[in-house]
N, C-alpha and C. Protein backbone atom coordinates (compact mmCIF):
# COMPACT_ATOMS: atom_id res chain seq x y z
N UNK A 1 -77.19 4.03 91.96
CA UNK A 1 -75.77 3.97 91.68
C UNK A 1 -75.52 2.85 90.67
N UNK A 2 -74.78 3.15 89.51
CA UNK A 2 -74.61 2.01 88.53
C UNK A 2 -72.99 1.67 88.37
N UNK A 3 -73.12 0.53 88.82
CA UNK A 3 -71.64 -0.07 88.69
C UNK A 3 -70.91 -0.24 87.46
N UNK A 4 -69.73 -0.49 87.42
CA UNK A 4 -69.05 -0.46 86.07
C UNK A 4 -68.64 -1.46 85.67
N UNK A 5 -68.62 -2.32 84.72
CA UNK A 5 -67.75 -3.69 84.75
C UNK A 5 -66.17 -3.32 84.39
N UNK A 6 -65.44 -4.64 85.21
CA UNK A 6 -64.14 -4.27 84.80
C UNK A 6 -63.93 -4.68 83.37
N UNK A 7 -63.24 -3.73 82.89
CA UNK A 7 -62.48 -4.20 81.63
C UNK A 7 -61.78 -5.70 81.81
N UNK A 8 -62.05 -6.66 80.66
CA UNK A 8 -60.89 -8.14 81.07
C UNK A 8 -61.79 -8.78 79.44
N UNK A 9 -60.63 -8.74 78.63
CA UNK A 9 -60.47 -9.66 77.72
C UNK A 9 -59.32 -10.98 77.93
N UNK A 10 -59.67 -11.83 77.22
CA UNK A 10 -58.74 -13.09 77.23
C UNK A 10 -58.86 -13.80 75.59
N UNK A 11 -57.57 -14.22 74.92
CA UNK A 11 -57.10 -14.60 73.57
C UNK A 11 -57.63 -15.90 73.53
N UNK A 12 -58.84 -16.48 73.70
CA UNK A 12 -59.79 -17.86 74.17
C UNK A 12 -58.46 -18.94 73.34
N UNK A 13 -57.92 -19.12 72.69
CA UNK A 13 -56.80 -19.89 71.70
C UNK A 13 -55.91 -19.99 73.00
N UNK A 14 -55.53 -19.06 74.02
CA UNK A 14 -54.24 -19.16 74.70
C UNK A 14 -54.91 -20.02 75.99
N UNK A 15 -56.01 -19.85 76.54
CA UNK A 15 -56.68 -20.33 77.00
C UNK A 15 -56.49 -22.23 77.75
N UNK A 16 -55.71 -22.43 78.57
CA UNK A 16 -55.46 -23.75 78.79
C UNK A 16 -54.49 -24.79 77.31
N UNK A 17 -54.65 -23.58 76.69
CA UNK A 17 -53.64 -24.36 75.58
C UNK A 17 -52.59 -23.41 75.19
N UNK A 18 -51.44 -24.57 74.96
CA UNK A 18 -50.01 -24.17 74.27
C UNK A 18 -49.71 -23.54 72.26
N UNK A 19 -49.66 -22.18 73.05
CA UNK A 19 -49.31 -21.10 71.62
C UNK A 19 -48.07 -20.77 71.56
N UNK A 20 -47.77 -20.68 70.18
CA UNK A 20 -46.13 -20.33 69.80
C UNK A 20 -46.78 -18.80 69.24
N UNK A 21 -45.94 -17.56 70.46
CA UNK A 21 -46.46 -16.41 70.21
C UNK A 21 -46.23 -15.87 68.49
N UNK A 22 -45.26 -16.61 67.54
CA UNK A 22 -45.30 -15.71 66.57
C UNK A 22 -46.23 -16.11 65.64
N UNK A 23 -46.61 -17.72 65.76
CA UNK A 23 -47.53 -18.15 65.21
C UNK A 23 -49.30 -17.30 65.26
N UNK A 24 -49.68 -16.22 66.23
CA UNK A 24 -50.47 -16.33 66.93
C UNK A 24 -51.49 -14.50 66.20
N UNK A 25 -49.91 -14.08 65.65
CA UNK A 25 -49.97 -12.54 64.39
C UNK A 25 -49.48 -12.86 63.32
N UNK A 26 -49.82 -12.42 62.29
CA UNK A 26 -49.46 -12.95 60.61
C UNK A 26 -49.11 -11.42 60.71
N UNK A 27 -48.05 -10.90 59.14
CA UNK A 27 -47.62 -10.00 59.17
C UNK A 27 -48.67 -9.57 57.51
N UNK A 28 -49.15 -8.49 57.53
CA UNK A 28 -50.12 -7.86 56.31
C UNK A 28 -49.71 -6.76 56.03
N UNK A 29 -49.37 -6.84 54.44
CA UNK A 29 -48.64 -6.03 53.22
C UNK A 29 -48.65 -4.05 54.07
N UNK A 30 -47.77 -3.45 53.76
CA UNK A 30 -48.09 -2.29 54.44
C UNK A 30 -49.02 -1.62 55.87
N UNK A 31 -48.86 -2.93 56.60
CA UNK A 31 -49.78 -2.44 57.89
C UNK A 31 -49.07 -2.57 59.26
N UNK A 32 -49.68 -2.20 60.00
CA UNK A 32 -49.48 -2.94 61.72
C UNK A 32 -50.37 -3.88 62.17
N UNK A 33 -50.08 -5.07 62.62
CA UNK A 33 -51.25 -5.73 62.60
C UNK A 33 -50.88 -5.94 64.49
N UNK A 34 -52.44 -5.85 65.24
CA UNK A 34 -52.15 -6.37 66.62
C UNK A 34 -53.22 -7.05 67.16
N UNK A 35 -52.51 -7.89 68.35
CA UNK A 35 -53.88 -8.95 68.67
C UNK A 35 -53.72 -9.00 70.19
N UNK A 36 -54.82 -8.40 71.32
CA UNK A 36 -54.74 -8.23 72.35
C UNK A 36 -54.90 -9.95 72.78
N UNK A 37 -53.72 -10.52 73.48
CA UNK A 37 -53.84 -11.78 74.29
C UNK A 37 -54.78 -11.49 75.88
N UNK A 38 -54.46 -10.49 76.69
CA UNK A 38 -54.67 -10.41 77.86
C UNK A 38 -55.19 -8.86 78.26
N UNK A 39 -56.08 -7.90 78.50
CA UNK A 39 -56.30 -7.08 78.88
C UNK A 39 -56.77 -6.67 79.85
N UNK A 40 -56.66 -6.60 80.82
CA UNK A 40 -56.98 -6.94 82.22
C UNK A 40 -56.87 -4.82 82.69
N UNK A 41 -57.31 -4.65 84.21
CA UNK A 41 -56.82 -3.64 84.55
C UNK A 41 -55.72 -3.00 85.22
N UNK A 42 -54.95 -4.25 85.44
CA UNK A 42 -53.35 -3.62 85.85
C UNK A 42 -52.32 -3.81 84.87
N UNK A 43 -53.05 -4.24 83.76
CA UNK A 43 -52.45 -4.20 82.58
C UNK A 43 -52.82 -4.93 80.71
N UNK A 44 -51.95 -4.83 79.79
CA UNK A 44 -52.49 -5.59 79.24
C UNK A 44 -51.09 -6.06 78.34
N UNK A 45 -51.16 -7.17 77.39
CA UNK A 45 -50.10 -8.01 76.70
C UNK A 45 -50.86 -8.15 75.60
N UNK A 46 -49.69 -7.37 74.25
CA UNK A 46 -50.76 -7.06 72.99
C UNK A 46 -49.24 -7.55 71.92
N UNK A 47 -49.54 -8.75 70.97
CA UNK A 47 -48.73 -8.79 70.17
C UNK A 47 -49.04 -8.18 68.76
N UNK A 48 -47.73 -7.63 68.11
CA UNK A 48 -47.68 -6.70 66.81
C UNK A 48 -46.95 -7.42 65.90
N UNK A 49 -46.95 -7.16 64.48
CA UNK A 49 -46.66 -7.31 63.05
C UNK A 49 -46.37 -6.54 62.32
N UNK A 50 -45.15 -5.85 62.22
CA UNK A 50 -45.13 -4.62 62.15
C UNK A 50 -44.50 -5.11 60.04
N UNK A 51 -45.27 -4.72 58.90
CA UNK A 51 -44.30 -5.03 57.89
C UNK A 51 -43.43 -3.64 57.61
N UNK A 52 -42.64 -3.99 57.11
CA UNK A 52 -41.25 -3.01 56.59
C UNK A 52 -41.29 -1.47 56.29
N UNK A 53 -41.16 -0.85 56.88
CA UNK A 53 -41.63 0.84 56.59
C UNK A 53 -42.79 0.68 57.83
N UNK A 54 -43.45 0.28 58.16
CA UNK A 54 -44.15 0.81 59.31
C UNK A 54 -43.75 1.62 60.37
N UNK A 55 -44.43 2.34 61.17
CA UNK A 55 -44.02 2.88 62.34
C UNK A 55 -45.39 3.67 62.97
N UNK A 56 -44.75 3.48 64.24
CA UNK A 56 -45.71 4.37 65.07
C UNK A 56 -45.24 5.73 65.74
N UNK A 57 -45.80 6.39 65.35
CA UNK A 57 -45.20 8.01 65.13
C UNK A 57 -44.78 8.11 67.11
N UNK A 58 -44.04 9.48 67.45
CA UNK A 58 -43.49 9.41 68.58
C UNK A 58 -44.83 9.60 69.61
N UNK A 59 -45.36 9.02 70.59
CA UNK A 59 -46.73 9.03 71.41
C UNK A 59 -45.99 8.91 73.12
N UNK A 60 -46.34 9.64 73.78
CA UNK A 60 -46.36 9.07 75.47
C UNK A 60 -47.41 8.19 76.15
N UNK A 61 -46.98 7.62 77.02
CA UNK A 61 -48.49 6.76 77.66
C UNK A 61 -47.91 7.01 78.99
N UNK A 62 -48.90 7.10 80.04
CA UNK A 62 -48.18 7.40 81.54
C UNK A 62 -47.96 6.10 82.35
N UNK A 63 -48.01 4.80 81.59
CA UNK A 63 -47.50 3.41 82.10
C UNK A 63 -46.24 2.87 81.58
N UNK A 64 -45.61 2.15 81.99
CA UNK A 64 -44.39 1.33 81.77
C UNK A 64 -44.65 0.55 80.90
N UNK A 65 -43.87 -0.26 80.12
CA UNK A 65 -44.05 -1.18 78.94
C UNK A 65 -42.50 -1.49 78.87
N UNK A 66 -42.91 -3.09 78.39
CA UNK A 66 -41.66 -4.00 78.40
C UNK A 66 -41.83 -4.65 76.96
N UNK A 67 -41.08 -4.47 76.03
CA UNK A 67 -41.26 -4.93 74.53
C UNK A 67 -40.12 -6.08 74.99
N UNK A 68 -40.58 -6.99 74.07
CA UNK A 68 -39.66 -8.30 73.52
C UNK A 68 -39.81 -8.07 71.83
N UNK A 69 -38.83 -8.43 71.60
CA UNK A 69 -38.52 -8.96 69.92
C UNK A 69 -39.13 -10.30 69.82
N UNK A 70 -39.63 -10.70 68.91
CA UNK A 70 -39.95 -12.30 69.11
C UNK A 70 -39.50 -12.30 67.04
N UNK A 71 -39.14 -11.65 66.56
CA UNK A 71 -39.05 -11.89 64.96
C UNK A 71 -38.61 -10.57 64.22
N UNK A 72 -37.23 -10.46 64.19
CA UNK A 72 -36.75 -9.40 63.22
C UNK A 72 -36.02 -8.41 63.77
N UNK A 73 -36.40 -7.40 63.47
CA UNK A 73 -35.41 -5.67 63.87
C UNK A 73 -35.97 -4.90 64.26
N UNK A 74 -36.12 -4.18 65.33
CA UNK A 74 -36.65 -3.06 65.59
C UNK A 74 -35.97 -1.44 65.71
N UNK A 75 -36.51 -0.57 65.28
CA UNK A 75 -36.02 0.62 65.86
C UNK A 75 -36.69 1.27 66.45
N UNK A 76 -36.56 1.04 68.18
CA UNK A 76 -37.34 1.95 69.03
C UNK A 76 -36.01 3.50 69.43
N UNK A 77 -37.42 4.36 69.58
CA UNK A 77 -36.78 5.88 70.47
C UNK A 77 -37.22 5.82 71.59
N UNK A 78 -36.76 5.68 72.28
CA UNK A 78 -36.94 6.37 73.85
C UNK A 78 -36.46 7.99 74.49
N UNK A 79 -37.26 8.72 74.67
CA UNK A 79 -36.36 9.74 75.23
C UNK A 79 -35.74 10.22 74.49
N UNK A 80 -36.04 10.51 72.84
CA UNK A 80 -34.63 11.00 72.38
C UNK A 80 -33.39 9.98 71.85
N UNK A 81 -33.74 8.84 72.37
CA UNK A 81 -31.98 7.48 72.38
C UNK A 81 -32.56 6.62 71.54
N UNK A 82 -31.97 6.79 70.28
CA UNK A 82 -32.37 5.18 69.62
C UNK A 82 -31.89 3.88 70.11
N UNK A 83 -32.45 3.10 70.05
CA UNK A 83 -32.49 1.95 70.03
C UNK A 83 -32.87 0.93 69.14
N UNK A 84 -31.83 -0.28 68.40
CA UNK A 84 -32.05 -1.51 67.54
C UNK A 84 -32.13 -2.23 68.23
N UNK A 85 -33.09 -3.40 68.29
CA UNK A 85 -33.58 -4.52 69.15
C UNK A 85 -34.09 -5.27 68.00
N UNK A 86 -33.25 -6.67 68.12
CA UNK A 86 -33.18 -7.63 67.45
C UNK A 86 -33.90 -8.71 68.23
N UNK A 87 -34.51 -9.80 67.54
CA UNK A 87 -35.03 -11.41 67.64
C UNK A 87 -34.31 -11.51 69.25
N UNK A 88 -34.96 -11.81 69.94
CA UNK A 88 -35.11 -12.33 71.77
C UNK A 88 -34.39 -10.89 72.43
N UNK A 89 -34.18 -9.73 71.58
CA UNK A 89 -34.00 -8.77 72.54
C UNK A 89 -35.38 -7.98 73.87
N UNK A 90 -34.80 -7.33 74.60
CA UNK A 90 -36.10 -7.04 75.08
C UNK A 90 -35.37 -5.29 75.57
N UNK A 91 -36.78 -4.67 75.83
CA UNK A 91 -36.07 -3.14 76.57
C UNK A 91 -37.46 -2.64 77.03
N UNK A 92 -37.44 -1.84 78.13
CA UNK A 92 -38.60 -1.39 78.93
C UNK A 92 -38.82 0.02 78.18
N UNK A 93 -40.20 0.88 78.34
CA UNK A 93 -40.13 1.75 77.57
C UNK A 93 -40.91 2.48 78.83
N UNK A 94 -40.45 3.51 79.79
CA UNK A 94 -40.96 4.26 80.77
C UNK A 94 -42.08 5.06 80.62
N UNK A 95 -42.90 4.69 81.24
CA UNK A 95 -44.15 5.40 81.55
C UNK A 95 -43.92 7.37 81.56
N UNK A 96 -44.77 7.95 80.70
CA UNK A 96 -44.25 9.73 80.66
C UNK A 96 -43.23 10.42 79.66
N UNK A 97 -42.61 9.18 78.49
CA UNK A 97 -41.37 9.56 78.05
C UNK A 97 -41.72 9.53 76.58
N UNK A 98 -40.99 10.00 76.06
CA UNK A 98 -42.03 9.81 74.72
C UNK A 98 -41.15 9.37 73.98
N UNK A 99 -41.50 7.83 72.95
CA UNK A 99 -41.29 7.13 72.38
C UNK A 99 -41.96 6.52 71.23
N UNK A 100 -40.92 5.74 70.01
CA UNK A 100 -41.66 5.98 68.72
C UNK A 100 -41.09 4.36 68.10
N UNK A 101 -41.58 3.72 66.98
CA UNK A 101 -41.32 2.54 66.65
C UNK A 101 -41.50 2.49 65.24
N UNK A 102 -40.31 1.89 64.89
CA UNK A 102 -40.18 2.01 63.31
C UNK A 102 -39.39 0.27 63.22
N UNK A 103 -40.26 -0.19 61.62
CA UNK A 103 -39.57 -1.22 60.95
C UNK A 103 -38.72 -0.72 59.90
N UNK A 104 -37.40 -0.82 60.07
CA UNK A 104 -36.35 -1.15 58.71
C UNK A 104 -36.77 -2.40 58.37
N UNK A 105 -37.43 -3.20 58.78
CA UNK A 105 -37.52 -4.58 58.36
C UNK A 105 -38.30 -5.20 58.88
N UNK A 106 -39.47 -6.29 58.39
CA UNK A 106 -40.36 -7.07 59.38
C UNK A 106 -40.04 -7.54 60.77
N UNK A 107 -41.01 -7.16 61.81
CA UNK A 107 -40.48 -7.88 63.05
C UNK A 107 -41.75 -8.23 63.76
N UNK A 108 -41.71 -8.98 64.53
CA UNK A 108 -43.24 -8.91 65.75
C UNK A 108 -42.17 -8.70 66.80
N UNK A 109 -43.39 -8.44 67.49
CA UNK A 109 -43.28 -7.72 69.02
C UNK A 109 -44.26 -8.24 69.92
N UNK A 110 -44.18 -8.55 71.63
CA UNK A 110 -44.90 -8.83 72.24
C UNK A 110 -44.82 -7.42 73.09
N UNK A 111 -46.02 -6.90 73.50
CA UNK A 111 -45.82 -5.09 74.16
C UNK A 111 -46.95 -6.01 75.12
N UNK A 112 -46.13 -5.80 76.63
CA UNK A 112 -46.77 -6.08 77.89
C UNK A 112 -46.25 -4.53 78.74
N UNK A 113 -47.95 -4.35 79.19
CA UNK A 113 -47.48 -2.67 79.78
C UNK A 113 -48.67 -2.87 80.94
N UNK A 114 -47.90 -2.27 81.92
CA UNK A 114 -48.19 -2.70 83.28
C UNK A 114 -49.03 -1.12 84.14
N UNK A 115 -50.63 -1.27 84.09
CA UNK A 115 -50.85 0.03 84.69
C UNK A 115 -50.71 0.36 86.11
N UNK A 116 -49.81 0.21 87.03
CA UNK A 116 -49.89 0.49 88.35
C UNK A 116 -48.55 1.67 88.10
């Protein structure tokens, strides 16, 4: 019988020391840029860089997710319902529903999504 290891990354920088999350993703010319802080198996916390015109086409995941704004504008879909989420906004994005993310304008994002 061969055992499995658990999945578990850690951002070694966050590590017993104090990070300013926007400091932590740089934003790069036409891309998405993301940097897993915590990946664990009941969940994981992944910050994004999204520059201007980006987006992530409409996708489902069967876990919950809680976005924060930490820099700029967002336009999330949920379900069909747009949503603009600005700098310290935050909104949960339900596990099964299908949802999509677009920059009118540079923003980061912290995406913590919880698998239970």
């Amino acid at each position: 019988m061969t055992k499995t290891k658990a999945k578990s990354s850690v951002l070694q920088a966050c590590v017993g020391n104090s990070q300013t999350l926007t400091d932590l993703v740089e934003y790069a010319t036409d891309s998405i840029v993301s940097k897993t802080i915590l990946d664990k198996q009941a969940g994981t916390i992944t910050l994004f860089a999204f520059d201007k015109g980006q987006k992530l086409s409409e996708h489902t995941t069967p876990y919950d997710a809680l976005v924060q704004i930490l820099d700029g504008k967002a336009r999330l879909t949920i379900g069909g319902r747009q949503n603009n989420i600005s700098t310290g906004g935050i909104i949960i994005m339900p596990g099964n529903v299908p949802h999509a993310v677009e920059a009118d304008e540079k923003f980061k994002m912290l995406l913590t999504m919880i698998r239970a």
